[in-house]
Structures are given as structure tokens and as C-alpha cells.
Protein backbone atom coordinates (compact mmCIF):
# COMPACT_ATOMS: atom_id res chain seq x y z
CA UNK A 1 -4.47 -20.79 -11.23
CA UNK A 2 -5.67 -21.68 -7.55
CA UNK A 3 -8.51 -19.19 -6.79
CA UNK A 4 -8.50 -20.08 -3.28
CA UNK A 5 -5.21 -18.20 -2.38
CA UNK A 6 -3.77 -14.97 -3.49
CA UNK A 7 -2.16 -14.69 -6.70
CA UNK A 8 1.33 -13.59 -6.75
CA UNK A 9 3.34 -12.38 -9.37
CA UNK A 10 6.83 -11.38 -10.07
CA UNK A 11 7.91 -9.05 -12.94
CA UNK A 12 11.13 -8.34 -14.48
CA UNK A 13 12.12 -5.74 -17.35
CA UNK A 14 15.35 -5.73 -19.02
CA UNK A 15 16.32 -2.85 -21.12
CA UNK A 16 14.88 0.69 -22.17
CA UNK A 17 12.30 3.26 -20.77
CA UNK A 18 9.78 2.25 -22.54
CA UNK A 19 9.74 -1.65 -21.25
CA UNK A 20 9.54 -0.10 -17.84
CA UNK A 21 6.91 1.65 -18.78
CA UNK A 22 4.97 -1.26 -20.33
CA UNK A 23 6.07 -3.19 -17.48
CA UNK A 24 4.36 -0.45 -14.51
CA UNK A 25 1.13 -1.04 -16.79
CA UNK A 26 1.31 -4.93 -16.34
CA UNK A 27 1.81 -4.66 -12.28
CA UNK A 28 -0.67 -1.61 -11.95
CA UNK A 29 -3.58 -3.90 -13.77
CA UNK A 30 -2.49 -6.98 -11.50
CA UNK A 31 -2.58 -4.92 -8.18
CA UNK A 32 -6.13 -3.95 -9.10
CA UNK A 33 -7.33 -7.18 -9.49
CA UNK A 34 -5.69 -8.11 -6.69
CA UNK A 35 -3.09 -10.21 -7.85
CA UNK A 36 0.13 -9.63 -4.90
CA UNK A 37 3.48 -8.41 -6.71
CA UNK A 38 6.54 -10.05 -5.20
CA UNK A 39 10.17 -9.63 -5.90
CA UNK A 40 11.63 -11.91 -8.82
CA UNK A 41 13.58 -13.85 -6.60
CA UNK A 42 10.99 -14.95 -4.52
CA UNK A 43 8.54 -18.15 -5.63
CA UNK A 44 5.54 -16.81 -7.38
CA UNK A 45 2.86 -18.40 -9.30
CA UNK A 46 3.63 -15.65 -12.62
CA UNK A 47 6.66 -14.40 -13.77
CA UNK A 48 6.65 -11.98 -16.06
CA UNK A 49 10.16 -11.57 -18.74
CA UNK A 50 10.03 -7.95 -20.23
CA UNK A 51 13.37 -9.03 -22.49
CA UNK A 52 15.42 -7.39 -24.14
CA UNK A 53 17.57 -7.79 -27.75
CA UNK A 54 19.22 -4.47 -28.46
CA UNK A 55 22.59 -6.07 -28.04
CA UNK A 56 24.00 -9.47 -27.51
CA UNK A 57 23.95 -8.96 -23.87
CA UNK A 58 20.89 -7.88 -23.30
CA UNK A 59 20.00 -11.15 -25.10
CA UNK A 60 21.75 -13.19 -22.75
CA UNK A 61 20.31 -11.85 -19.86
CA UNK A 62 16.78 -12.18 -20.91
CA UNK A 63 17.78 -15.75 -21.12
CA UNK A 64 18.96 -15.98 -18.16
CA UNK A 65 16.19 -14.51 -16.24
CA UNK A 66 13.54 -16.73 -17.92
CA UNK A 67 16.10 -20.03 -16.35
CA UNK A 68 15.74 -18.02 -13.04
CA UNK A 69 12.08 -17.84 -13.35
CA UNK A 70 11.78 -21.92 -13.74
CA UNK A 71 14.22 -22.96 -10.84
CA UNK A 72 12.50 -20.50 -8.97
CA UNK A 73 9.05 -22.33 -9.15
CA UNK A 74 9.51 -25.05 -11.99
CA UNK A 75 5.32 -25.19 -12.00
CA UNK A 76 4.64 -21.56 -12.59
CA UNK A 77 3.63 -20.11 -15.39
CA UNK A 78 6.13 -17.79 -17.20
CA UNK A 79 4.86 -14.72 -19.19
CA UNK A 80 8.09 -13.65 -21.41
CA UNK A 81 7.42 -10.99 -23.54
CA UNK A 82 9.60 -7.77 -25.07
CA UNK A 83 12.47 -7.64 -28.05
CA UNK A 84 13.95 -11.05 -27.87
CA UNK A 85 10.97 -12.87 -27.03
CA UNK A 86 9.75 -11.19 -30.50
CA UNK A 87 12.96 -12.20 -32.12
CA UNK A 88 14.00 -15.47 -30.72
CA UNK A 89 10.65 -16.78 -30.29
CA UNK A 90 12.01 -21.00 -30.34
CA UNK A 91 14.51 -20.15 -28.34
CA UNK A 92 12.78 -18.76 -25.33
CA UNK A 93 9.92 -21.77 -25.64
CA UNK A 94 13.41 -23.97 -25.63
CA UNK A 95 14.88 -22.49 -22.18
CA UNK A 96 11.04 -22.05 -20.95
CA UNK A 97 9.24 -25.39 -21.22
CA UNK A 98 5.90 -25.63 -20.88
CA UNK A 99 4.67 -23.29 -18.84
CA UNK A 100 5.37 -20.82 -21.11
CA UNK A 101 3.13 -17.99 -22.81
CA UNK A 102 5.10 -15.65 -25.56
CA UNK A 103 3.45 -12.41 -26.10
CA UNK A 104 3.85 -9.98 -28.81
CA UNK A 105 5.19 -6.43 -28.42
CA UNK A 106 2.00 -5.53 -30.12
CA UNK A 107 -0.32 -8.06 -27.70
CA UNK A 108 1.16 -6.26 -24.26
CA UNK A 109 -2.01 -5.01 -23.20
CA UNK A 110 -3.67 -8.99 -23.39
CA UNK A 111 -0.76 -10.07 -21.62
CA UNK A 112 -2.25 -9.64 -17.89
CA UNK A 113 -5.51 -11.51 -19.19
CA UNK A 114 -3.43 -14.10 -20.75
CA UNK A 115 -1.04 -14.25 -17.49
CA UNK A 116 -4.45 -14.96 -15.25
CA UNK A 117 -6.12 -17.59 -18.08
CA UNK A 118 -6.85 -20.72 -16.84
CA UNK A 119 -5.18 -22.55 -19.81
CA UNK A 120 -1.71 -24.06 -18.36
CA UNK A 121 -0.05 -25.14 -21.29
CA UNK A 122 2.23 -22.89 -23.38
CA UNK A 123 1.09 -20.60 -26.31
CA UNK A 124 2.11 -17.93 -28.04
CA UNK A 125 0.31 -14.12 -29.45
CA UNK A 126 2.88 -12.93 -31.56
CA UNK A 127 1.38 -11.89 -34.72
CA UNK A 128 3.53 -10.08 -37.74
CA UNK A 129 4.28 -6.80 -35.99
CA UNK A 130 5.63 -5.46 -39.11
CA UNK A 131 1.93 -5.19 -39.96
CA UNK A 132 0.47 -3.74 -36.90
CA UNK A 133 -1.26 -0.23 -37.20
CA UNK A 134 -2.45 0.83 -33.57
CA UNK A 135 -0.46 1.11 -30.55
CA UNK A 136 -1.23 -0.57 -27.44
CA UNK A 137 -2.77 1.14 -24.31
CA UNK A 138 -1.25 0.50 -21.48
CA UNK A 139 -2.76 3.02 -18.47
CA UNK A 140 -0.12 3.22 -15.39
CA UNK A 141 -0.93 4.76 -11.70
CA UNK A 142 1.88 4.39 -10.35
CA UNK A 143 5.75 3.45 -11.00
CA UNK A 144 6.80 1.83 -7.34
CA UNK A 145 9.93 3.36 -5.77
CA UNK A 146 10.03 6.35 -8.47
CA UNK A 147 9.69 10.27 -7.98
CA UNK A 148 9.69 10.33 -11.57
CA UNK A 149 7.77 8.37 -14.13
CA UNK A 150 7.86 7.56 -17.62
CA UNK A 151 4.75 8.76 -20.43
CA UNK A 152 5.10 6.43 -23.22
CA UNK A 153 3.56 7.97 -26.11
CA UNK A 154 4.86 6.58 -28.85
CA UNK A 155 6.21 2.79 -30.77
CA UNK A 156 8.02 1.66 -33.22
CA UNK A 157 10.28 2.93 -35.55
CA UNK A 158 10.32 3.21 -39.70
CA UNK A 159 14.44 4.52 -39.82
CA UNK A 160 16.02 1.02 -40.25
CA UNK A 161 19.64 1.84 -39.09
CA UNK A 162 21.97 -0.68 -40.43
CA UNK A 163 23.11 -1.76 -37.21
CA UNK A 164 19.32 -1.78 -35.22
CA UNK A 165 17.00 -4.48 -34.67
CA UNK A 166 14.35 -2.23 -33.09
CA UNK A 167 12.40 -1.88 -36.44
CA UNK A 168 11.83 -5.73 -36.58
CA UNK A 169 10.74 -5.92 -32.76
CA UNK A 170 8.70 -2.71 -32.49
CA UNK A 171 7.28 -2.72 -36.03
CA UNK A 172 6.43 1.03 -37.15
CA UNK A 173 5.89 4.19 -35.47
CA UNK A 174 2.38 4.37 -33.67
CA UNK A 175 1.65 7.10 -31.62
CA UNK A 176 -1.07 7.32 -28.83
CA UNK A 177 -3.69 9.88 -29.44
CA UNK A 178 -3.25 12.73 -27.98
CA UNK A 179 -6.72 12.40 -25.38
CA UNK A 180 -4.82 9.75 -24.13
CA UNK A 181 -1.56 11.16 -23.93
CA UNK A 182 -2.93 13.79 -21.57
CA UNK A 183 -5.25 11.44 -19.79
CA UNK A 184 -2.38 9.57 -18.82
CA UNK A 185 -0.40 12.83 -17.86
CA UNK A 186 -3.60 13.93 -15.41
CA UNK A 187 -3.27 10.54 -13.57
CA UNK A 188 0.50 10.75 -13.13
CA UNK A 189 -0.26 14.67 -11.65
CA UNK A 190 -3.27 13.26 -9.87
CA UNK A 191 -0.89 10.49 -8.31
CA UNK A 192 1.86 12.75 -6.56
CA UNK A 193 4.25 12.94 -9.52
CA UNK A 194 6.18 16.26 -10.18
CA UNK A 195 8.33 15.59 -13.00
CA UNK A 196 7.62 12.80 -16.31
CA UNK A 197 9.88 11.72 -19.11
CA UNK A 198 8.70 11.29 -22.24
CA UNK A 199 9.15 8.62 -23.95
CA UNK A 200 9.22 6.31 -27.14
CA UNK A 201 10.91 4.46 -29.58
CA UNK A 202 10.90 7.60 -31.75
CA UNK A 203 9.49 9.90 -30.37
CA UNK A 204 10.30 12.43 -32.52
CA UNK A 205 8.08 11.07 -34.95
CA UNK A 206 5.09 11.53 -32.73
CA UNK A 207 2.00 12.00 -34.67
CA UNK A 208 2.93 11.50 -38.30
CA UNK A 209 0.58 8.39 -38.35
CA UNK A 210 -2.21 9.81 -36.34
CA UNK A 211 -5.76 11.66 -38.61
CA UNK A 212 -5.31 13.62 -38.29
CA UNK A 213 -1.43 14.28 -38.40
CA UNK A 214 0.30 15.65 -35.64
CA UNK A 215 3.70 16.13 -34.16
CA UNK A 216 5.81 16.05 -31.48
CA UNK A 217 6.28 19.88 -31.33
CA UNK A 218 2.40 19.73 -31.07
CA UNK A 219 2.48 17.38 -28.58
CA UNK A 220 5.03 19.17 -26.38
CA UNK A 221 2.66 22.75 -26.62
CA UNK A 222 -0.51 20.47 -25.18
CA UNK A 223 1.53 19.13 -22.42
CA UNK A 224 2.71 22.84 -21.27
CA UNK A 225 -1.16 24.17 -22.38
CA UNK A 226 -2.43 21.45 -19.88
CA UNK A 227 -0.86 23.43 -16.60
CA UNK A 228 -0.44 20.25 -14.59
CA UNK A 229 2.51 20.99 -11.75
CA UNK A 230 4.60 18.74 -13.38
CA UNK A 231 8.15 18.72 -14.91
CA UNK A 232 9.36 17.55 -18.27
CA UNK A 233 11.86 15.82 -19.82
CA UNK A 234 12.46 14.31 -23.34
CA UNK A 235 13.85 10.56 -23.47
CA UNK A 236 15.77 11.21 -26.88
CA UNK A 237 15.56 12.62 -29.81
CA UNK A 238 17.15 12.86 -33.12
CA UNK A 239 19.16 15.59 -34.33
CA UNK A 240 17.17 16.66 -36.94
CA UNK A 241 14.23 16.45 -35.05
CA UNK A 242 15.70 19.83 -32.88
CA UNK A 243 14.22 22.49 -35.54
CA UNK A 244 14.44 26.42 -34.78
CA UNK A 245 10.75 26.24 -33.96
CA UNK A 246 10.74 23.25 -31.23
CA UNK A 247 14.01 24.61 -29.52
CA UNK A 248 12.55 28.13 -29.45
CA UNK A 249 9.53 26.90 -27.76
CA UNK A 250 11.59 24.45 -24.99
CA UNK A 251 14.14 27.19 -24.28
CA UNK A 252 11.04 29.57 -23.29
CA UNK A 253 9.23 26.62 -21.39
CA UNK A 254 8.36 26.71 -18.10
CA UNK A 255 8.21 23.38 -17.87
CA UNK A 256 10.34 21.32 -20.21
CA UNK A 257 13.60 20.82 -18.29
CA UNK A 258 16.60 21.98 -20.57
CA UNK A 259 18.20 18.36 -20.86
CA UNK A 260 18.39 16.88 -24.63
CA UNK A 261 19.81 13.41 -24.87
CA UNK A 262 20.64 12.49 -29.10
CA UNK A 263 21.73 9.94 -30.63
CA UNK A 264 25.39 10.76 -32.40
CA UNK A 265 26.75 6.97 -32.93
CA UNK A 266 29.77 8.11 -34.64
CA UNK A 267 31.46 11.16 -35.92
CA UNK A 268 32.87 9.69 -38.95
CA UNK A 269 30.59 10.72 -42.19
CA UNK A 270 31.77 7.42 -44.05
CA UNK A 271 30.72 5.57 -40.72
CA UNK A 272 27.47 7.25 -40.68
CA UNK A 273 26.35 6.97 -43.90
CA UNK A 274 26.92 3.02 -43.33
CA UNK A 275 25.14 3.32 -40.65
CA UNK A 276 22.42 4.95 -42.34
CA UNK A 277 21.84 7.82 -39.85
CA UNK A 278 20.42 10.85 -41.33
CA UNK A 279 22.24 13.76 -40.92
CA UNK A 280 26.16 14.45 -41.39
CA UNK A 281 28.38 15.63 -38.90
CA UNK A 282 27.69 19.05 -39.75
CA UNK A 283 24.39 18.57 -39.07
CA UNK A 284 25.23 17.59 -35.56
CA UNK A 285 27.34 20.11 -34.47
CA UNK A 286 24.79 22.67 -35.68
CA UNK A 287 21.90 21.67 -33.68
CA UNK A 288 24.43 20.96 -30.20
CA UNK A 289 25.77 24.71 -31.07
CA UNK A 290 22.22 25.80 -31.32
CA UNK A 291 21.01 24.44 -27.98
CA UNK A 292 23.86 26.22 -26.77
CA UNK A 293 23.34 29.70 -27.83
CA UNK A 294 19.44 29.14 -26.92
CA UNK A 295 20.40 27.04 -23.68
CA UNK A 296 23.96 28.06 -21.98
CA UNK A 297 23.69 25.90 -18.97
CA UNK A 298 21.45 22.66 -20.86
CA UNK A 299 22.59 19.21 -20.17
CA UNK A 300 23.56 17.25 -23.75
CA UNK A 301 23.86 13.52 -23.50
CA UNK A 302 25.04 11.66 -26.52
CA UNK A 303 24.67 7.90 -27.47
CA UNK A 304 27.73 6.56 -29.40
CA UNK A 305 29.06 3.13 -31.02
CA UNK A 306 32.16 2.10 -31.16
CA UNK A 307 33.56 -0.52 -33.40
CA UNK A 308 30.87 -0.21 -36.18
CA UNK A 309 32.16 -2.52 -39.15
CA UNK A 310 34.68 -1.07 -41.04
CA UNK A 311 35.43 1.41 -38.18
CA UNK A 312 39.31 2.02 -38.55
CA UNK A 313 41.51 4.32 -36.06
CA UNK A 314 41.30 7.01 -38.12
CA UNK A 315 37.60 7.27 -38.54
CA UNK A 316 37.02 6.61 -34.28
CA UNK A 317 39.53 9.67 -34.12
CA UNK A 318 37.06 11.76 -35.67
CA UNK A 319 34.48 10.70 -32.90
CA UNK A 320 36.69 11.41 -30.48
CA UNK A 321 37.65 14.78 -31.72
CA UNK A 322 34.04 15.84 -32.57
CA UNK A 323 33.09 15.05 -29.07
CA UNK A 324 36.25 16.50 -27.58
CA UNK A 325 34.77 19.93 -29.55
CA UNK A 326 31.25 19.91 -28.69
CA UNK A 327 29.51 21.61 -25.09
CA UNK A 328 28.26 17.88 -24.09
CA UNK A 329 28.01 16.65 -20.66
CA UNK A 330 27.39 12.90 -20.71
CA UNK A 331 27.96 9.95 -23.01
CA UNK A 332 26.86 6.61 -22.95
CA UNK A 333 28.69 4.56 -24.91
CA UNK A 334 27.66 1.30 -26.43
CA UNK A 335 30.56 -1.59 -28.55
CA UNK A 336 28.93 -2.20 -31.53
CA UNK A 337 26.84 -5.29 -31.24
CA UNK A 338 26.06 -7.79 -33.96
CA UNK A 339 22.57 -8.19 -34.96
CA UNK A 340 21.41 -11.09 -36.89
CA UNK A 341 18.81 -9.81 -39.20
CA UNK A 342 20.75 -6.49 -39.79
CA UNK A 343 22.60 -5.54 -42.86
CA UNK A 344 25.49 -4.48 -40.67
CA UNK A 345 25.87 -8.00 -39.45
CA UNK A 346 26.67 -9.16 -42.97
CA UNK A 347 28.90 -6.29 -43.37
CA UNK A 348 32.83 -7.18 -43.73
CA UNK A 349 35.68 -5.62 -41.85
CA UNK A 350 33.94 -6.31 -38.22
CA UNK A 351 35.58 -4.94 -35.51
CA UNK A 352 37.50 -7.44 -32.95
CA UNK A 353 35.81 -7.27 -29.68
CA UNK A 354 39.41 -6.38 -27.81
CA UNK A 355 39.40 -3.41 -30.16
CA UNK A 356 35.76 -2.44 -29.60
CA UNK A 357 36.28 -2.69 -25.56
CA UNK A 358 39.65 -0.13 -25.75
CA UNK A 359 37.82 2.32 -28.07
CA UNK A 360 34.79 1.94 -25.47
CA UNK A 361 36.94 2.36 -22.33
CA UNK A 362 38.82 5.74 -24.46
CA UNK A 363 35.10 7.45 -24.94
CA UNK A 364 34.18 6.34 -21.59
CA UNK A 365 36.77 8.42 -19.73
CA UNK A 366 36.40 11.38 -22.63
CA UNK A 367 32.78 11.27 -21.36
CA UNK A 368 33.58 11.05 -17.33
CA UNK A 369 35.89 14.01 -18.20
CA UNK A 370 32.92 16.43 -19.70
CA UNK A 371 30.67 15.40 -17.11
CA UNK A 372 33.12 16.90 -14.12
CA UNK A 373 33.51 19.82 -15.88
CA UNK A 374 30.00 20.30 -16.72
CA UNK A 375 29.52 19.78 -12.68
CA UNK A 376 31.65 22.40 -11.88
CA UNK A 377 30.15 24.80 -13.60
CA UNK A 378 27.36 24.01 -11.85
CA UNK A 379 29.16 25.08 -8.57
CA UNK A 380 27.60 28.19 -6.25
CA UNK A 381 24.47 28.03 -8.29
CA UNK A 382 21.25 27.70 -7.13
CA UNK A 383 19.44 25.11 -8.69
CA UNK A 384 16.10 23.87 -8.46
CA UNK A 385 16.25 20.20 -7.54
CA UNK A 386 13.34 17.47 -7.31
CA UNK A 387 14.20 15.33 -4.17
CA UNK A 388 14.22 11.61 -4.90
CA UNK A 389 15.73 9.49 -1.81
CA UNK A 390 18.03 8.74 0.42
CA UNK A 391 19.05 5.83 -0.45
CA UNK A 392 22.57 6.51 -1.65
CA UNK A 393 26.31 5.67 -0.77
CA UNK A 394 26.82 9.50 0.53
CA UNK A 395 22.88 8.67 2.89
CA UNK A 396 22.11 11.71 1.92
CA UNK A 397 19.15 12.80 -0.04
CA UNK A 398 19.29 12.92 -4.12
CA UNK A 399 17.89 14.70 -6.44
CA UNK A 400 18.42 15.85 -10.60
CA UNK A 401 18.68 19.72 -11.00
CA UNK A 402 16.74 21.19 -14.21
CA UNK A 403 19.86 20.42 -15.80
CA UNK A 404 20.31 16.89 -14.78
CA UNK A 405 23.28 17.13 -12.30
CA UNK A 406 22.52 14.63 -10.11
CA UNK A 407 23.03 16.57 -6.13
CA UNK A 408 22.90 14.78 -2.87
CA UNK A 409 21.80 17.22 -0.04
CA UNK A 410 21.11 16.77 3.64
CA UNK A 411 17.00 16.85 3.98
CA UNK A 412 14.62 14.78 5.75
CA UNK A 413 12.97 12.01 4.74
CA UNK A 414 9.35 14.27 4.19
CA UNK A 415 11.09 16.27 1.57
CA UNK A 416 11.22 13.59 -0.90
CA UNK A 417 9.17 14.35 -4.39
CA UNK A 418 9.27 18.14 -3.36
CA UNK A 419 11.28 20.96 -5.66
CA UNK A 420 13.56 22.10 -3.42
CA UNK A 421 16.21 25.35 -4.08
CA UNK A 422 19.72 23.90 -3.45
CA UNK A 423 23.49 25.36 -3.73
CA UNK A 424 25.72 23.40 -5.66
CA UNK A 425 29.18 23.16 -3.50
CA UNK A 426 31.27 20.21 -4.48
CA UNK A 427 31.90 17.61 -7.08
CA UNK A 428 32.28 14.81 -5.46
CA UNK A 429 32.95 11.36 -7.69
CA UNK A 430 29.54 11.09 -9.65
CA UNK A 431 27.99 13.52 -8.36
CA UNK A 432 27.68 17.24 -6.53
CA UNK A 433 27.35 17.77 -2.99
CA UNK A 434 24.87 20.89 -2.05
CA UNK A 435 23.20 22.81 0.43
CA UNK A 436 19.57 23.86 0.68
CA UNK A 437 19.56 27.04 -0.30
């Protein structure tokens, strides 16, 4: 690198909440050695590829950001770490060239080092992360543009779902200790920050592979011990994570927001057990019925798949009907999308993609349909609502009640990352128009 001028770098992060944690690490360590972060379509002497391989697509647009990178600056040196970097290793040194450095999931806190080396030529730091032990730490200060930030405090997964790659690019579940956890929690407070979302891989599994043990319901009792002015929320968990015991405690929390997202993927037992989830249907309603009773007003989100191999019309009926049943107010839905590596990609009976698209589109507007009338009962409440920006189509400023319902509100431009009290008064498209109260 030329020493004489300032470094500049450009970072990118495709896919989930914890790359964009990983990713604030990278560009908080490279602002304090005074490397200067530029956008990724600017020329820069670093790019940085946090990819992405939990579907096809995501696949293809890590690829296509790494070709962005070299006709950007064909002489800089390109960083490309994350899922399909850990998965597709020859192809992203193909698309790359020379210039290229592959780093590990498990490597990501060398990967600054590595992006500053003076060695030019490409190399890789990918070791078997199937064997790794220890997370990584990766301290943030800040997440730019954000009122709320993410707390990774957990990686990997040991579930192998038929139909996942994540086990093969995360390895197994490694949690951060728990000094470290909170450490990072006291910088986030100490930085502005009133609300975090916790996040993982799994982190439900929190703990298990710490010595000694923990858990995530022990986790969750620091965090509110700790009496930071913060908010919470939980990334995801799964549903048979949601004991008595932890719901109890976040229905009587002052701080946990009362907003679960879980993973349903289909409501078809055959489908599930294929899928090698681990609960049944039953299961599923019990613990969404049980944040009810304990919860009234809680936001649910729910993953789903559609088009799982094998999936007929009969068995994506029973999603829809399950769903159609159940006090949710969000889905995101995802076509099933074929792994190599998995055993559902060798499974027969795939779905066509025309088929997987309709079924998509059908849960899509079940999901838009919950979400209104979750909104409206929202309507005439007061609700306690962290103020984000104004940088919306309605230029008004935004912010997420306790219960997630996104409200834009008329506020100026100093009341950003403040709690404010706001009426709920209209749905309006995505969201709900309000009043300060």
C-alpha cells in the first residue's frame, strides 16, 4: 500500500445481521488507524466482500459485487470474505484475479491486518471451520447511519437442517463470553445507542459451549441486571427455545421489547420432518399461543419456505392455514433454494421455480394482510417509539414502537435516537402515521 497518502477503503456486506455486524467491526478498526471509508462505488485502494450463500441469489450477488470491486480499481486489492467466499473459495479467486485475499469466517478478526499487509499478491486464511472452537472478537463503536445496532454474541450452528448451508460456512456454535458480551453492550450505551438487537447464528444456543455452561436465558438476565438505558430486541429464535421460564422473564422485562421473530419454514409435519426442524406443528402453535396469553399486543414474525422438495399443494395448504390461524404479524418468506452440499439438494420431487414464485407471492399477500391488521390494532394507542430519521418517502420522521410497528411522525431533526410517546392514527401503506403524544 502507498504510505504516503491516505488509505481508503470501501466495504460491502451482503446478507444477515450478523455480517453487518462483522462488517461495523472491520470499518471501526480501519477508521482508527486511520484508514478513510468510502462508498463502494467510488475507487478505493481496499474493497472489502462480506458475501453471502444462503440462497442462490445471494450467491450471485456476492459475485457480482467482487466484478464491481475490480472495474472499479482493477489494481486494488480485494478482501472477500463471508458464506460464499467460505464455500466457493475457486470461484471467487476465478472472478477476483490477483489481487485477491480470501478470508475465513473464522479469520474475520485478521482480516483488517491482512487488508493493510504489504504482500500484493493473492492468498487465502480459510482453515477447516468445521474444526474451529473459539469465536472471533470483533469490538464495534459505532454502526454509521444506525439508531440501532446489532450485539453479536454468538456463531455457528450444530442443527444441520436439510435444506441449510449455514452449518458448513459458520462451523459450530461459539458463543462470546459473557465479560465480553457486556463490554461490548457498555460501549454501544457509552456511544449514544438506546436500543440493540441481539444477535447470532443461533442464538438460542448461547452458552452451551462456554466453562462454564451458560445460556441464553442467562444471558438475557445479565443484560437487564447491567441497567444500561438501552432497549432490547432478539434477532430470532427457535421455537423450542421460548420455554415457560424465558417468556416469563421477557414478558416482565423492562427492557426486552416484546417482538419474537421464529423460524416456522413450513406447516406441513411430513415437510418438516424432511426438513429436519425440531418441533411439530403442535409445538409451534403452542409457544405463538403462549406469547399471546403472556404478550397480547407482541409482534410475531415468522420465516417460511416455500417449495421445499416434495412440497405438494396439499401440504403448502397446511402452511397457509396454520398461518391463517395463528396471532402473527409479519412473514418473510423465502422459495426454497437449492444448496449444493445439502441433503435436500439431492432430494427428488424438487419444486419448479414457477411453482415456488406463486406459492411465494400467495404467503406474501397472507403476510401483508396480518401485518395491516396487526397495525390497526395499534391505532389510538400510545406507544413508545425510538426516533430513527427522516429520511423516508412520507419526510417525516420514523421510528419502531416496542412492538415493532414501524410509525412516521412529524418531529425535528434533534429528536432522532430519543424515545418519544406517540399516538398511532393511521395505517398508511407500510406503515402508521402518528402524532406525538
Amino acid at each position: 500500500m502507498n504510505k504516503s497518502a491516505q488509505i481508503t477503503a470501501a466495504v460491502t456486506t451482503l446478507g444477515c445481521k450478523v455480517n453487518q455486524y462483522e462488517s461495523a467491526a472491520f470499518i471501526s478498526r480501519l477508521r482508527a488507524l486511520g484508514v478513510r471509508i468510502v462508498p463502494f462505488s467510488q475507487a478505493a485502494d481496499i474493497y472489502i466482500i462480506n458475501s453471502c450463500a444462503v440462497t442462490g441469489k445471494a450467491g450471485a450477488q456476492s459475485r457480482q459485487m467482487i466484478r464491481r470491486a475490480r472495474r472499479a480499481n482493477p489494481e486494488a486489492r480485494i478482501i472477500a470474505t463471508g458464506c460464499y467466499t467460505q464455500v466457493e473459495t475457486a470461484r471467487v479467486r476465478e472472478i477476483a484475479g490477483d489481487n485477491v485475499c480470501l478470508v475465513g469466517n473464522d479469520q474475520k478478526h485478521l482480516l483488517v491486518d491482512i487488508a493493510l499487509g504489504s504482500e500484493r499478491r493473492g492468498s487465502e486464511v480459510l482453515p477447516d471451520i468445521g474444526l474451529q472452537r473459539r469465536i472471533c472478537s470483533l469490538p464495534v463503536r459505532r454502526f454509521a447511519g444506525r439508531a440501532r445496532a446489532y450485539l453479536k454474541v454468538e456463531d455457528g450452528c450444530n442443527n444441520f437442517c436439510t435444506y441449510c448451508i449455514v452449518p458448513y460456512t459458520r462451523g459450530r456454535v461459539r458463543s462470546l463470553p459473557l465479560s465480553e458480551v457486556l463490554r461490548q453492550t457498555a460501549v454501544f450505551a457509552g456511544e449514544g445507542y438506546r436500543e440493540l438487537v441481539i444477535t447470532g447464528i443461533h442464538v438460542g444456543h448461547y452458552g452451551r459451549d462456554l466453562r462454564p455452561a451458560s445460556s441464553f436465558t442467562g444471558l438475557v438476565r445479565e443484560l437487564e441486571a447491567a441497567e444500561h438505558d438501552l432497549r432490547y430486541r432478539i434477532s430470532s429464535l427457535e421455537p423450542g427455545e421460548l420455554d415457560d421460564e424465558l417468556l416469563e422473564f421477557l414478558a416482565a422485562s423492562r427492557c426486552f421489547m416484546p417482538h419474537f421473530h421464529l423460524p416456522l419454514q413450513s406447516g406441513d409435519p411430513l415437510i418438516l420432518r424432511r426438513m429436519r426442524r425440531r418441533y411439530t406443528v403442535e409445538d409451534f402453535r403452542h409457544v405463538v399461543r403462549n406469547i399471546q396469553r403472556l404478550m397480547p399486543e407482541a409482534a410475531i414474525g415468522l420465516d417460511t419456505v416455500v417449495g421445499f422438495p416434495g412440497e405438494d399443494e396439499e401440504m403448502f395448504r397446511h402452511t397457509c392455514e396454520l398461518i391463517a390461524d395463528l396471532p402473527i404479524t409479519y412473514l418473510h418468506v423465502f422459495p426454497y433454494s437449492r444448496r449444493p452440499g445439502t441433503a435436500a439438494a439431492e432430494m427428488p420431487d424438487q419444486v419448479p421455480a414457477a411453482v415456488k414464485q406463486e406459492r411465494a407471492a400467495i404467503l406474501r399477500s397472507l403476510g401483508r394482510e396480518k401485518r395491516i391488521e396487526f397495525y390497526r390494532r395499534q391505532l389510538g394507542r400510545t406507544h413508545r417509539v425510538l426516533a430513527e430519521n427522516s429520511g423516508n418517502r412520507f419526510r417525516l420522521m420514523k421510528g419502531f414502537s416496542e412492538n415493532y410497528v414501524p410509525i412516521y411522525f412529524k418531529a425535528p431533526a434533534a429528536a432522532a435516537n430519543t424515545v418519544l410517546e406517540v399516538e398511532a392514527r393511521e395505517v398508511r401503506g407500510e406503515g402508521v402515521l402518528g402524532v406525538i403524544a
